[in-house]
N, C-alpha and C. Protein backbone atom coordinates (compact mmCIF):
# COMPACT_ATOMS: atom_id res chain seq x y z
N UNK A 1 0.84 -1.20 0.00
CA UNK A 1 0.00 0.00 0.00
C UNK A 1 0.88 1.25 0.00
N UNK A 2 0.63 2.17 -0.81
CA UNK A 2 1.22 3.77 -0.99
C UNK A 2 0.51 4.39 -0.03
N UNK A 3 1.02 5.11 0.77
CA UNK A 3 1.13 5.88 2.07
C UNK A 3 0.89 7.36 1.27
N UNK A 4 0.20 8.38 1.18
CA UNK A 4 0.58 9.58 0.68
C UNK A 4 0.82 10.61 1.78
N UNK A 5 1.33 12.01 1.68
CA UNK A 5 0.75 12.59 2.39
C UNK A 5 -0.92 13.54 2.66
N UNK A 6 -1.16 13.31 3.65
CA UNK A 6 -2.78 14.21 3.76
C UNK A 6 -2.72 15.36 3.74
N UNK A 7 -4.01 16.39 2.83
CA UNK A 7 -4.22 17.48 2.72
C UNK A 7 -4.93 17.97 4.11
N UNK A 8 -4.52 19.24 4.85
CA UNK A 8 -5.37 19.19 5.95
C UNK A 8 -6.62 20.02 5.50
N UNK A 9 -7.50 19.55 5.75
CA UNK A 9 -8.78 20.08 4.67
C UNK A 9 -9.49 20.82 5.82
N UNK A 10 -8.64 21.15 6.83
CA UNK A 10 -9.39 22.24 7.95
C UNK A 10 -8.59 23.34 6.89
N UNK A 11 -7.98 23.73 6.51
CA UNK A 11 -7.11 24.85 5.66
C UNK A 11 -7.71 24.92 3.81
N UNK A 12 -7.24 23.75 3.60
CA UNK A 12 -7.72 23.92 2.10
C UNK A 12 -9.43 22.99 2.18
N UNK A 13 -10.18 23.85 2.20
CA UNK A 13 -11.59 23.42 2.06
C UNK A 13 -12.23 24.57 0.81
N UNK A 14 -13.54 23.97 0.52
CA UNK A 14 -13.89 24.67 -0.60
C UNK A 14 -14.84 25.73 0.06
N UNK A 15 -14.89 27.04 -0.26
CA UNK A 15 -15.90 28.15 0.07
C UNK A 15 -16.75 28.37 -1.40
N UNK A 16 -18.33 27.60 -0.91
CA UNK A 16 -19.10 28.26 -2.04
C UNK A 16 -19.07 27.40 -3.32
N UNK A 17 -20.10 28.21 -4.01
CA UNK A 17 -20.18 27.37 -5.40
C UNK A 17 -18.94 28.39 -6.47
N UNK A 18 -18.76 27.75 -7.02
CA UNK A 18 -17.73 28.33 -8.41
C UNK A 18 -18.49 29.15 -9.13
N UNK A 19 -19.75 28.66 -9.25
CA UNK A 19 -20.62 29.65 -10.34
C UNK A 19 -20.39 30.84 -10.46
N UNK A 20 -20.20 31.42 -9.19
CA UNK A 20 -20.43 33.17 -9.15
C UNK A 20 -19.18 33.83 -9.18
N UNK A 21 -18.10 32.64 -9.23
CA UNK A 21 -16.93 32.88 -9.42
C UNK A 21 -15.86 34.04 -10.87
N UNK A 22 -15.28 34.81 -10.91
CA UNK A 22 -14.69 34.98 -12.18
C UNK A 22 -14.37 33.77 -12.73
N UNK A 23 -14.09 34.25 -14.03
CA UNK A 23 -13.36 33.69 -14.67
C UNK A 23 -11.55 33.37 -14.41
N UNK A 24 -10.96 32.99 -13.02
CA UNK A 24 -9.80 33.24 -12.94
C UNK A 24 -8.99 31.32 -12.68
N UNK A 25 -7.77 31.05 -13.20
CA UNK A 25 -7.46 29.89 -13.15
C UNK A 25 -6.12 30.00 -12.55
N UNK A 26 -5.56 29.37 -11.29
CA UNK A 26 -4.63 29.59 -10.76
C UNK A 26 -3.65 28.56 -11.01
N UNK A 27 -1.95 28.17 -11.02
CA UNK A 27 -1.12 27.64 -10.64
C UNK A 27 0.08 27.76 -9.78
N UNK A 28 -0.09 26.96 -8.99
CA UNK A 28 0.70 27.03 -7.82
C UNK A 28 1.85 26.16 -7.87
N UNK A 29 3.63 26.52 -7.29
CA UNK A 29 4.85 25.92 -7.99
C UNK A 29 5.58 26.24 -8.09
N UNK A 30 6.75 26.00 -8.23
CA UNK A 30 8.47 26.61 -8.38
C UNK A 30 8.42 26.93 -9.80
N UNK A 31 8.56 28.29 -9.80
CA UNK A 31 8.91 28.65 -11.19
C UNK A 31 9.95 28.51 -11.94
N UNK A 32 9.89 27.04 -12.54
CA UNK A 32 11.63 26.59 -13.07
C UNK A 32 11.14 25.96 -14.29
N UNK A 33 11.81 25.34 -15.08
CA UNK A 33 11.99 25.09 -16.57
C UNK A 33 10.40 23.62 -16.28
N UNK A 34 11.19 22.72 -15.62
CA UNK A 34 10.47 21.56 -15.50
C UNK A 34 9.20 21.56 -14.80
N UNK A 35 8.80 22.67 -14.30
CA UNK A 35 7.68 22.60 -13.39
C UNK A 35 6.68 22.96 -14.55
N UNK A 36 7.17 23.64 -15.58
CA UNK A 36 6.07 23.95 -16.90
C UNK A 36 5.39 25.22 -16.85
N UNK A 37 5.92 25.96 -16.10
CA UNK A 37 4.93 27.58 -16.17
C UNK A 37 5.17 28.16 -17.36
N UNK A 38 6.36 28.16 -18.07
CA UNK A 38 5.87 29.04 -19.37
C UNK A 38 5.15 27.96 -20.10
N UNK A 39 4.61 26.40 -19.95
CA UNK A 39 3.71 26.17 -20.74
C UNK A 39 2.24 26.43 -20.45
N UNK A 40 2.21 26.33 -19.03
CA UNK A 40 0.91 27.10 -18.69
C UNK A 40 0.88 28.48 -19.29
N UNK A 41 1.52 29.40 -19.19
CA UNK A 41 1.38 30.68 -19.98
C UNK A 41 0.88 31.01 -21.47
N UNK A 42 2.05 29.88 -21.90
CA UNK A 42 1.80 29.61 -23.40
C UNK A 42 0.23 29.04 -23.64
N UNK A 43 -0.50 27.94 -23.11
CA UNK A 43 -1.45 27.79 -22.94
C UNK A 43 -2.67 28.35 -22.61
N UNK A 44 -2.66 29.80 -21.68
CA UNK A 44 -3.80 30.42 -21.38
C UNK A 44 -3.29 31.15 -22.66
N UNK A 45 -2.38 31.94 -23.47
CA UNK A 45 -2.10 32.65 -24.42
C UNK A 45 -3.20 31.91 -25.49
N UNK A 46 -3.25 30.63 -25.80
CA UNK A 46 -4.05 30.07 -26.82
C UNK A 46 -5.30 30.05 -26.45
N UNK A 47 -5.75 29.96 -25.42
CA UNK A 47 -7.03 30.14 -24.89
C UNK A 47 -8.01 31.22 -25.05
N UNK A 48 -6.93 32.63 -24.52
CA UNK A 48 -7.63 33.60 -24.19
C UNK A 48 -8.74 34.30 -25.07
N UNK A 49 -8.67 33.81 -26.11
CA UNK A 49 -9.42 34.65 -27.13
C UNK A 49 -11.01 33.63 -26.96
N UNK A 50 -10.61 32.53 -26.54
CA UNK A 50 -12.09 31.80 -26.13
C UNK A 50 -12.52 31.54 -24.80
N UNK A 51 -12.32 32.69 -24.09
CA UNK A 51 -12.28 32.58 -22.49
C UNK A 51 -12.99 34.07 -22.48
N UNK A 52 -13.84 34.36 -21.24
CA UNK A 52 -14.33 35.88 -20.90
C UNK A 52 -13.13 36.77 -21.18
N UNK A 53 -13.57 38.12 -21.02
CA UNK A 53 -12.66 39.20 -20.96
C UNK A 53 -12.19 39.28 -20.01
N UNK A 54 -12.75 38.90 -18.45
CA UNK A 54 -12.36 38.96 -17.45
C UNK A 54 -11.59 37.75 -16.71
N UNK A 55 -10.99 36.88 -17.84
CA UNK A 55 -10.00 35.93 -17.57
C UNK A 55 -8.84 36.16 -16.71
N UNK A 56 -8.73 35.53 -15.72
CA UNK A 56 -6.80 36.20 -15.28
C UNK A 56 -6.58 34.52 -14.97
N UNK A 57 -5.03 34.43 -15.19
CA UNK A 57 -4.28 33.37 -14.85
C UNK A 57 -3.65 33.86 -13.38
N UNK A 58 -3.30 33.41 -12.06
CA UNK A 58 -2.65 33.52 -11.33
C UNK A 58 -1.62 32.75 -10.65
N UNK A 59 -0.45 32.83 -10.90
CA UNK A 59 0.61 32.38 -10.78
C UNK A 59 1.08 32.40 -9.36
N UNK A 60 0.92 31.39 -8.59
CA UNK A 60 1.49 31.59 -7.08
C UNK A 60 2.92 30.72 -6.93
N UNK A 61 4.49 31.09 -6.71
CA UNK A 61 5.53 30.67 -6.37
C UNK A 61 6.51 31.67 -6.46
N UNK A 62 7.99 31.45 -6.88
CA UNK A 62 8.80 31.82 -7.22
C UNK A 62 10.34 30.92 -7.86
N UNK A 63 11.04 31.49 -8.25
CA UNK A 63 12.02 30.43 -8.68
C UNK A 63 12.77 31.17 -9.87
N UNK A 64 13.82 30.40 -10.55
CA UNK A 64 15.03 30.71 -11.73
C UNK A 64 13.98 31.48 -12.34
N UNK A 65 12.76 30.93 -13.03
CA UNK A 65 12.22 32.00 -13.96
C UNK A 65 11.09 33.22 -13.89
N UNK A 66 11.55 33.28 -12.64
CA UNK A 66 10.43 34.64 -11.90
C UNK A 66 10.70 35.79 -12.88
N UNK A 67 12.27 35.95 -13.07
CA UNK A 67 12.25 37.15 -14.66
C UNK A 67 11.44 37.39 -15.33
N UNK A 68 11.51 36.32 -16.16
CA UNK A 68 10.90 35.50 -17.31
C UNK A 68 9.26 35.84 -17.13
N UNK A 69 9.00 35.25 -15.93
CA UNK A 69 6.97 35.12 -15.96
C UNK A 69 6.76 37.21 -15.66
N UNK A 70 7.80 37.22 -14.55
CA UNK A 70 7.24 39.27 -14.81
C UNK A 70 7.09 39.85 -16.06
N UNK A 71 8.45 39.35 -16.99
CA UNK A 71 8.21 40.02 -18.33
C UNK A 71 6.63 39.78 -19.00
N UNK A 72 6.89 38.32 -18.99
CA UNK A 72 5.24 38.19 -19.55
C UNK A 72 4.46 38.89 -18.89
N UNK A 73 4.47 39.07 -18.34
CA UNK A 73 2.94 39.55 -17.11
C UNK A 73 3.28 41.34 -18.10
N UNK A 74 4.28 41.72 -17.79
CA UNK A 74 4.23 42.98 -18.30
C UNK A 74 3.42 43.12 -19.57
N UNK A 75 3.21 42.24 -20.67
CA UNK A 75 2.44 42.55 -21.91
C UNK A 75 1.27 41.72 -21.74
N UNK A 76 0.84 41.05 -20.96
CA UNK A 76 -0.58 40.23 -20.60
C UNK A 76 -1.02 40.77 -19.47
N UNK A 77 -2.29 41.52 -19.98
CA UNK A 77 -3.27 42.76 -18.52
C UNK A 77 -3.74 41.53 -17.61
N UNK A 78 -3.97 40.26 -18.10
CA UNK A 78 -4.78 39.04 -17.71
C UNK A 78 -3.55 37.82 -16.58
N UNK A 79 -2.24 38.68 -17.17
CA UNK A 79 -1.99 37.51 -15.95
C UNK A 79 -1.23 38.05 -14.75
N UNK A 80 -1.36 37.74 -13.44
CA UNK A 80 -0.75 38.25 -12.23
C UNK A 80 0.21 37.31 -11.47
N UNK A 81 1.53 37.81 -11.37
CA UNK A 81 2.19 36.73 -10.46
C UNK A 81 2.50 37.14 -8.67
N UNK A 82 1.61 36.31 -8.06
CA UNK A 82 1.79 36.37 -6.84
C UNK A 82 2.94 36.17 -6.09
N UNK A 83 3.61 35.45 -6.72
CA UNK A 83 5.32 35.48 -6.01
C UNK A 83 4.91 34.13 -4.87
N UNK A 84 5.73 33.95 -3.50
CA UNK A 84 6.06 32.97 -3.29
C UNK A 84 5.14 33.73 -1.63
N UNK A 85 3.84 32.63 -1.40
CA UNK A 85 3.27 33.64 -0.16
C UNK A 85 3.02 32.59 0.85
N UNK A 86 2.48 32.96 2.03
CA UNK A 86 1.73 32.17 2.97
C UNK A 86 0.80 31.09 2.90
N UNK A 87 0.96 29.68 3.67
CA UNK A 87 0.44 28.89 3.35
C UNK A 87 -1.24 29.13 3.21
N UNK A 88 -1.38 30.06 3.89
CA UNK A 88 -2.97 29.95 4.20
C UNK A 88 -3.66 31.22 2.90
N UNK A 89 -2.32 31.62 2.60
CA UNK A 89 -3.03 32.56 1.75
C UNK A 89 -2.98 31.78 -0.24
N UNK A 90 -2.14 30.83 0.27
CA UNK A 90 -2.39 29.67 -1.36
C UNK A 90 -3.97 29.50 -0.80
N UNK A 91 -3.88 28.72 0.07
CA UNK A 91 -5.46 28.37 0.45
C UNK A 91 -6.85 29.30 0.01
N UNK A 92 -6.66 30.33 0.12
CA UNK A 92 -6.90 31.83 -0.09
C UNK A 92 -7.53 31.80 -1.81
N UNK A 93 -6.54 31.94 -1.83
CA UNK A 93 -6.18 32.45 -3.93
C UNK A 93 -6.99 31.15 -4.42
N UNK A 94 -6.70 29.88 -3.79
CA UNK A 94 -7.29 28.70 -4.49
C UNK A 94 -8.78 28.46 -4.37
N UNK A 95 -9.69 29.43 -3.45
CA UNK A 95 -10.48 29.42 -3.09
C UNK A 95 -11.27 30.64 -3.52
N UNK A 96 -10.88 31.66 -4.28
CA UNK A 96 -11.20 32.50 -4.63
C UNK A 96 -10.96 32.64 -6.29
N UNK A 97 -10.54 30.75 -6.78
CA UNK A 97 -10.13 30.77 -8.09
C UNK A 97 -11.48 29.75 -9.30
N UNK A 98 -11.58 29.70 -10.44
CA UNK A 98 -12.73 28.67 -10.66
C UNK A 98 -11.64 27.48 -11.33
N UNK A 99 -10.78 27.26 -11.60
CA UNK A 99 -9.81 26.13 -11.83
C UNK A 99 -8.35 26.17 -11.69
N UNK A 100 -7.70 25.19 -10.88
CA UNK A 100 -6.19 25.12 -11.26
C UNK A 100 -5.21 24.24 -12.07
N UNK A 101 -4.26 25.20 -12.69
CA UNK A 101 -3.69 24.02 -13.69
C UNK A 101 -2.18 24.14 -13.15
N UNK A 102 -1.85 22.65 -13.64
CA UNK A 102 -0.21 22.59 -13.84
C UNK A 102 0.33 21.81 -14.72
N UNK A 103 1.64 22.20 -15.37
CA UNK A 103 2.25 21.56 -16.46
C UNK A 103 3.30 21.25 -16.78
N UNK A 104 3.81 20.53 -15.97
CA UNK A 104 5.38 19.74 -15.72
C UNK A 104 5.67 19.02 -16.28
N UNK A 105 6.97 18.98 -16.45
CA UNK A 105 7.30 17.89 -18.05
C UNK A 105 8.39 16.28 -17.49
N UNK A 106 8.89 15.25 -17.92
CA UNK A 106 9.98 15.04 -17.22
C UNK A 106 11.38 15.56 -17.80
N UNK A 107 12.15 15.55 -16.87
CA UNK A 107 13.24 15.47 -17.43
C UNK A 107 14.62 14.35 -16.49
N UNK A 108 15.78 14.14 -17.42
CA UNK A 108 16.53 13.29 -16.51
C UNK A 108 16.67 13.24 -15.24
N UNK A 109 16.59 11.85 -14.46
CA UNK A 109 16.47 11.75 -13.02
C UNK A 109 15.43 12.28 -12.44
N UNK A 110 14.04 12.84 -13.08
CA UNK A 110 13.08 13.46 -12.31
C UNK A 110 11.66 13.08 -12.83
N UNK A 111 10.76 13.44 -12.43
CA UNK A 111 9.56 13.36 -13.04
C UNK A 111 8.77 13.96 -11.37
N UNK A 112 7.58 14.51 -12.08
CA UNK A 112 6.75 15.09 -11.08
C UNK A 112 6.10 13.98 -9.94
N UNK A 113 6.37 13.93 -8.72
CA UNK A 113 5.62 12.62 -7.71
C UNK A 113 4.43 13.26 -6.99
N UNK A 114 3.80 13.80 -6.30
CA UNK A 114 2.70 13.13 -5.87
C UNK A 114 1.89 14.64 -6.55
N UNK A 115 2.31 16.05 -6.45
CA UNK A 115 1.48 16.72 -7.06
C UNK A 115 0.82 17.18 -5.58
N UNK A 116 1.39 17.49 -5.23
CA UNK A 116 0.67 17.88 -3.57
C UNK A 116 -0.31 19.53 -3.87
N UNK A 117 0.09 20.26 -4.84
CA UNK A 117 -0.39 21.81 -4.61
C UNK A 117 -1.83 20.87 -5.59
N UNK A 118 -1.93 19.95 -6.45
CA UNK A 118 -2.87 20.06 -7.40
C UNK A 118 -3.92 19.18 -6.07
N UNK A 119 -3.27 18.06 -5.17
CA UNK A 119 -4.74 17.50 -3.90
C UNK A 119 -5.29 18.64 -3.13
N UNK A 120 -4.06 19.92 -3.17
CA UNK A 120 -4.73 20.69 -2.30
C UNK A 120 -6.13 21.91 -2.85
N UNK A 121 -5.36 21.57 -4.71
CA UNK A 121 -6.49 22.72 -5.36
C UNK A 121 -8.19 21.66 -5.29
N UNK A 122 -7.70 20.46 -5.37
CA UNK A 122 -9.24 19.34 -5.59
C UNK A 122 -9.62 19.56 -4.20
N UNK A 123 -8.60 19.69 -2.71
CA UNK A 123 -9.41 19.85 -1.97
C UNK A 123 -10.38 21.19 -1.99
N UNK A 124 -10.11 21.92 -2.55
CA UNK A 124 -10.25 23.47 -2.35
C UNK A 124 -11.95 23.30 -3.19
N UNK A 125 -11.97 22.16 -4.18
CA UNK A 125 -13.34 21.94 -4.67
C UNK A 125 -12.98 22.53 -6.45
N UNK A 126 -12.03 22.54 -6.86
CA UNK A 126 -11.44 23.09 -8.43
C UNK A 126 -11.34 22.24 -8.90
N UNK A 127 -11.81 22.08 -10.25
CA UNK A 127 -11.53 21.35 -11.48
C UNK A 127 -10.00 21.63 -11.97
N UNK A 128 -9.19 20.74 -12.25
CA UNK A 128 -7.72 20.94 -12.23
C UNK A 128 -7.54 20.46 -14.13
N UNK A 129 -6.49 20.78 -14.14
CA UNK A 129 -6.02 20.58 -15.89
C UNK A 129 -4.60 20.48 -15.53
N UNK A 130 -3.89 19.45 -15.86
CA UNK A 130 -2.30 18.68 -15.48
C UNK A 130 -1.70 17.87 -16.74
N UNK A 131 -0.59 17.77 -16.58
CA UNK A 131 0.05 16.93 -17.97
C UNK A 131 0.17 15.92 -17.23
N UNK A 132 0.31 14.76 -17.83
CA UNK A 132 0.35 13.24 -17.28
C UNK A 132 2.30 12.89 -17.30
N UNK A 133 2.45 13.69 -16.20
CA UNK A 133 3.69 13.61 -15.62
C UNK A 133 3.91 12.64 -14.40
N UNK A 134 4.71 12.10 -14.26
CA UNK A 134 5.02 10.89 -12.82
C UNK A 134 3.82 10.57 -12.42
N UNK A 135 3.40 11.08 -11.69
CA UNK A 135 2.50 10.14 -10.67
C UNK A 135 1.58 10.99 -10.70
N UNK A 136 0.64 12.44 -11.44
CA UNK A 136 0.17 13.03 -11.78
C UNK A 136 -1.30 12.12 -12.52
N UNK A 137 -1.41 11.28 -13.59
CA UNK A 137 -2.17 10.78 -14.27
C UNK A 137 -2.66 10.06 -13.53
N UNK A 138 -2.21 9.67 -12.33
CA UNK A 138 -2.83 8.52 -11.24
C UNK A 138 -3.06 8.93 -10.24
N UNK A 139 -3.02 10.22 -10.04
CA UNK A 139 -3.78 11.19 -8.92
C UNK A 139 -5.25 11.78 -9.10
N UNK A 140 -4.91 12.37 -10.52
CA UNK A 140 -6.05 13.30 -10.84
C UNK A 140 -6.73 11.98 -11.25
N UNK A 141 -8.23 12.15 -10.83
CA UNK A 141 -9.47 11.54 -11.74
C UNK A 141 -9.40 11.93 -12.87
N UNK A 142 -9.76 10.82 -13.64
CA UNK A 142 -10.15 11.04 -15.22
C UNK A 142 -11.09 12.00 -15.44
N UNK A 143 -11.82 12.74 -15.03
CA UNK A 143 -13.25 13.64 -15.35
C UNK A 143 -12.39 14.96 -15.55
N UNK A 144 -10.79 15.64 -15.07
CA UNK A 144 -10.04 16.45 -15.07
C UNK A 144 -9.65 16.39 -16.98
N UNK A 145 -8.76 17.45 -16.95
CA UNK A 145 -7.85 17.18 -18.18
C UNK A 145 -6.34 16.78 -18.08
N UNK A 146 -6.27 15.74 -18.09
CA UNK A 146 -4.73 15.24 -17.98
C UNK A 146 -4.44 15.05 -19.59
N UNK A 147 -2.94 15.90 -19.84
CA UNK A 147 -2.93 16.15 -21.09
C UNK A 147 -1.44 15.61 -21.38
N UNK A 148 -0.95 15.18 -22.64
CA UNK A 148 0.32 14.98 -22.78
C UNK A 148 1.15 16.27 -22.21
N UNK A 149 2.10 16.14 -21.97
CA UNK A 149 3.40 16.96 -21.87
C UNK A 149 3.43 17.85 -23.06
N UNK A 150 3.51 18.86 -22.58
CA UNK A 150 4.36 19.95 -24.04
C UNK A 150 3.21 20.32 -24.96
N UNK A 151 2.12 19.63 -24.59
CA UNK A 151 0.79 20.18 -25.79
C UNK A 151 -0.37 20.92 -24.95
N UNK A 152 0.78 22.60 -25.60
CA UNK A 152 0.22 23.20 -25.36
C UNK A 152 -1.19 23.65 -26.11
N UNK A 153 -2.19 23.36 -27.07
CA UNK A 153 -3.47 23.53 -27.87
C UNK A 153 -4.24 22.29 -26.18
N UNK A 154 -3.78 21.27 -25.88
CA UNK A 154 -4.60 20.64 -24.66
C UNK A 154 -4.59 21.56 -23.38
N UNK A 155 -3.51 22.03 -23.00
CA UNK A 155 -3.41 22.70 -22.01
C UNK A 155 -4.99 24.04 -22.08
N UNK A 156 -4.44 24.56 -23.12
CA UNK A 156 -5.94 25.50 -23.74
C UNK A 156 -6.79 24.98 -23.61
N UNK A 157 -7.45 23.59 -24.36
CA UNK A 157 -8.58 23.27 -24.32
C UNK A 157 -8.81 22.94 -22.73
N UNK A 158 -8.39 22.62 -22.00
CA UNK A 158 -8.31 21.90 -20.47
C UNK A 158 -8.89 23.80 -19.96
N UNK A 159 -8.32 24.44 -20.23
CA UNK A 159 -8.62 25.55 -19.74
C UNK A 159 -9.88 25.96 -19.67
N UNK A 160 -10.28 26.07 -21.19
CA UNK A 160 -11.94 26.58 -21.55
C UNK A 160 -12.68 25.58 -20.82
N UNK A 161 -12.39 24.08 -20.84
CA UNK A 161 -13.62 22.89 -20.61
C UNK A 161 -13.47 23.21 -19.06
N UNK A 162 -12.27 23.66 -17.69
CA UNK A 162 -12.34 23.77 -16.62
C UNK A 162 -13.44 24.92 -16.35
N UNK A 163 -13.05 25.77 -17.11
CA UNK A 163 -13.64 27.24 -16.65
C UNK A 163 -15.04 27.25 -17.16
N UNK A 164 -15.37 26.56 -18.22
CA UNK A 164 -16.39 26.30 -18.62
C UNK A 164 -18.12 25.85 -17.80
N UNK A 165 -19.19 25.36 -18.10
CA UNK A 165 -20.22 25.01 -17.11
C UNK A 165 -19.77 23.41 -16.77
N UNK A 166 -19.07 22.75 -17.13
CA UNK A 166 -18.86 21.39 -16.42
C UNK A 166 -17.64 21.30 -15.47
N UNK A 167 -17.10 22.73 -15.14
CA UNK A 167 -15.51 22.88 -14.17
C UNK A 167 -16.44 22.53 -12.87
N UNK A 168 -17.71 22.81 -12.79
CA UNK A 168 -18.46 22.72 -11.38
C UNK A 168 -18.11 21.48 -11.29
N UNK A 169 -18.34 20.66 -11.55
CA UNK A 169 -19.29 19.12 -11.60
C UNK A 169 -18.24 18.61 -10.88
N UNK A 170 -16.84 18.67 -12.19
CA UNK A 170 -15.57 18.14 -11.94
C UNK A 170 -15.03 18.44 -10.09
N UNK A 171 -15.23 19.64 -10.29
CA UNK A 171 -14.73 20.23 -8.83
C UNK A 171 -15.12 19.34 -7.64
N UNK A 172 -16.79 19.30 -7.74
CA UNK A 172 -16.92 18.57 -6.37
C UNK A 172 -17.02 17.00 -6.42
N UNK A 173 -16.46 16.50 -7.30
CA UNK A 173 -16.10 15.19 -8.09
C UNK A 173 -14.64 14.90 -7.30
N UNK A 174 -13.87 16.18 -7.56
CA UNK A 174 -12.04 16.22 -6.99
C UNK A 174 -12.83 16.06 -5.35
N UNK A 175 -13.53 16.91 -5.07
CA UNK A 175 -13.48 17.24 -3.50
C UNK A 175 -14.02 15.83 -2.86
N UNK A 176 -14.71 15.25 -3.63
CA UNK A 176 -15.26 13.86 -2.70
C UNK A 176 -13.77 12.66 -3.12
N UNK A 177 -12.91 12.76 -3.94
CA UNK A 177 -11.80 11.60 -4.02
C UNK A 177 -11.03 12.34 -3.05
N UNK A 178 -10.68 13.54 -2.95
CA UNK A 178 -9.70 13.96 -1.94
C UNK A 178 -10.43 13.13 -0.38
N UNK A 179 -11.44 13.58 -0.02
CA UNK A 179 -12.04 13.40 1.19
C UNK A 179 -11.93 11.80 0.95
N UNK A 180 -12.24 11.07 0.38
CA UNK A 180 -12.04 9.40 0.65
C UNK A 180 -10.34 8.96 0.53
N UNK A 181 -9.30 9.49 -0.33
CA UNK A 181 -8.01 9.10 -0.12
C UNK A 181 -7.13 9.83 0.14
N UNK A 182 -7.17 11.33 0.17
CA UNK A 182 -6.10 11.57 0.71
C UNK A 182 -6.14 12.92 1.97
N UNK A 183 -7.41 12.39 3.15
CA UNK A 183 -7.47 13.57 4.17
C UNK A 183 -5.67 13.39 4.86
N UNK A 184 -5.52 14.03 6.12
CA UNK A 184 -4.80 13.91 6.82
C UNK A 184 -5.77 12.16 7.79
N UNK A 185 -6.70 12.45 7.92
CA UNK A 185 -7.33 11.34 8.77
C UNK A 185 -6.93 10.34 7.92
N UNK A 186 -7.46 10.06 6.97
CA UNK A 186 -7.46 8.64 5.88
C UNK A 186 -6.00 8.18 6.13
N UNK A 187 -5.01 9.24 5.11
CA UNK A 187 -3.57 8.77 5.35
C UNK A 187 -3.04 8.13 6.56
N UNK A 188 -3.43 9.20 7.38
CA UNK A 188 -2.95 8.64 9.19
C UNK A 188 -3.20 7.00 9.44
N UNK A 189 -4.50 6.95 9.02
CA UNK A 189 -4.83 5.62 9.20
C UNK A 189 -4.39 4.39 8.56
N UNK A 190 -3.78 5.25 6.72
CA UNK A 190 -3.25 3.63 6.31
C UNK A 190 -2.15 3.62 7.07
N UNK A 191 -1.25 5.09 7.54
CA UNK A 191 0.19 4.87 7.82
C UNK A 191 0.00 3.61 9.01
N UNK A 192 -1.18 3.94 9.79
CA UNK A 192 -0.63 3.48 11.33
C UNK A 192 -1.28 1.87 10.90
N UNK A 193 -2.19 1.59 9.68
CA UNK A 193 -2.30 -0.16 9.23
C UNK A 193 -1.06 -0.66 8.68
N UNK A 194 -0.48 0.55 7.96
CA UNK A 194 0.73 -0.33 7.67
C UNK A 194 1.88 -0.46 8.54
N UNK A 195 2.11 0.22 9.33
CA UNK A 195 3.09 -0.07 10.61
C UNK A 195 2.59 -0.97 11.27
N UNK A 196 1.31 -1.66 12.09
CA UNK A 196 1.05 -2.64 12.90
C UNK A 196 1.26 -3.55 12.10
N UNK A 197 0.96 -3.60 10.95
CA UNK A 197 1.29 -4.82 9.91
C UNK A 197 2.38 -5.12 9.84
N UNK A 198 3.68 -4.02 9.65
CA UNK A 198 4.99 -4.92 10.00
C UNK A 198 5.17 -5.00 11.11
N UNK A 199 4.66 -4.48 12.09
CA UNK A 199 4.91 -4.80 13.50
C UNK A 199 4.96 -6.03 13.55
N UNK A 200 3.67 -6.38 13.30
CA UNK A 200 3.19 -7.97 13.32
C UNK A 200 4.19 -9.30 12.91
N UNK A 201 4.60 -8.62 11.52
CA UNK A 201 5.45 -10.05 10.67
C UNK A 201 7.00 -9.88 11.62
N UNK A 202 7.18 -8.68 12.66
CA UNK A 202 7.96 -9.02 13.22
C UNK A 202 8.22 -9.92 14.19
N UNK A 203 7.18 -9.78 14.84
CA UNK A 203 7.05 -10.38 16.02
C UNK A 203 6.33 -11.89 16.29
């Protein structure tokens, strides 16, 4: 049995329906080559023209290419980078967002593992859009958009279909798999079945 870690869903819980929500889609992450933010960028770029006017992307981290995402931000009115903030205030932004995406690629010796900011956006009650990186495609439910790596025209479409009238559905779809596998309670409990279990074959 895989042990994960638990989201504490006293912090990331969902406020409200999405409906009345903007149009805004957040990613949360180290802003570095492999984590995929300029493909998320590149991706709301293909989008935007089939998305409200009042679209914004929000970028929560920091990292090597914090340059890089300001410049963009400087010629896109639609996207804002939050920089690297308080845990409770990701909680915050993710809760005040109608979908989150991320788009990480592999590269040597690495690949993305458990995807912890994307359990905490499903806890938050968001329809998520992810590339099927490491252990990513076997986190997110299928009802999400898990998209190849590097295709960015999916990343877009994942965008419109999140933000779209079926991002609801998806959302509280994420929020009931989070609540059955990965609370802080649930986890706790396989950890402490699987420790009495080797306890056992020890003794």
């Amino acid at each position: 049995m895989i042990v994960s870690p638990g989201v504490d869903t006293t912090v990331f819980r969902p406020d409200g329906s999405l409906a009345g929500r903007p149009p805004v889609a957040v990613s949360v992450g180290e802003l570095r080559a492999d984590k995929g933010v300029m493909d998320v960028i590149a991706g709301a770029d293909a989008a935007v023209d089939r998305l409200p006017p009042d679209f914004r992307l929000v970028l929560v981290g920091d990292g090597p290419l914090r340059d890089a995402v300001d410049r963009a931000a400087e010629i896109r009115p639609w996207l804002e980078v939050r920089g690297r903030i308080p845990r409770h205030d990701v909680a915050n932004e993710l809760r005040s967002a109608r979908a989150f995406v991320l788009a990480p690629h592999s590269r040597p010796f690495w690949v993305e593992q458990l995807g912890f900011a994307v359990l905490e956006a499903m806890a938050c009650g968001l329809p998520v859009v992810v590339t099927n990186c490491g252990a990513l495609g076997e986190v997110v439910p299928g009802h999400n958009r898990v998209v190849a790596e590097g295709d960015i025209d999916a990343i877009a479409d994942g965008l419109i279909a999140a933000l779209g009238p079926d991002g609801e559905e998806w959302g509280r779809r994420n929020l009931v798999a989070v609540e059955d596998l990965y609370t802080l309670t649930t986890q706790g409990k396989r950890l402490g079945a699987e420790l009495s279990a080797a306890l056992a074959r020890l003794s």
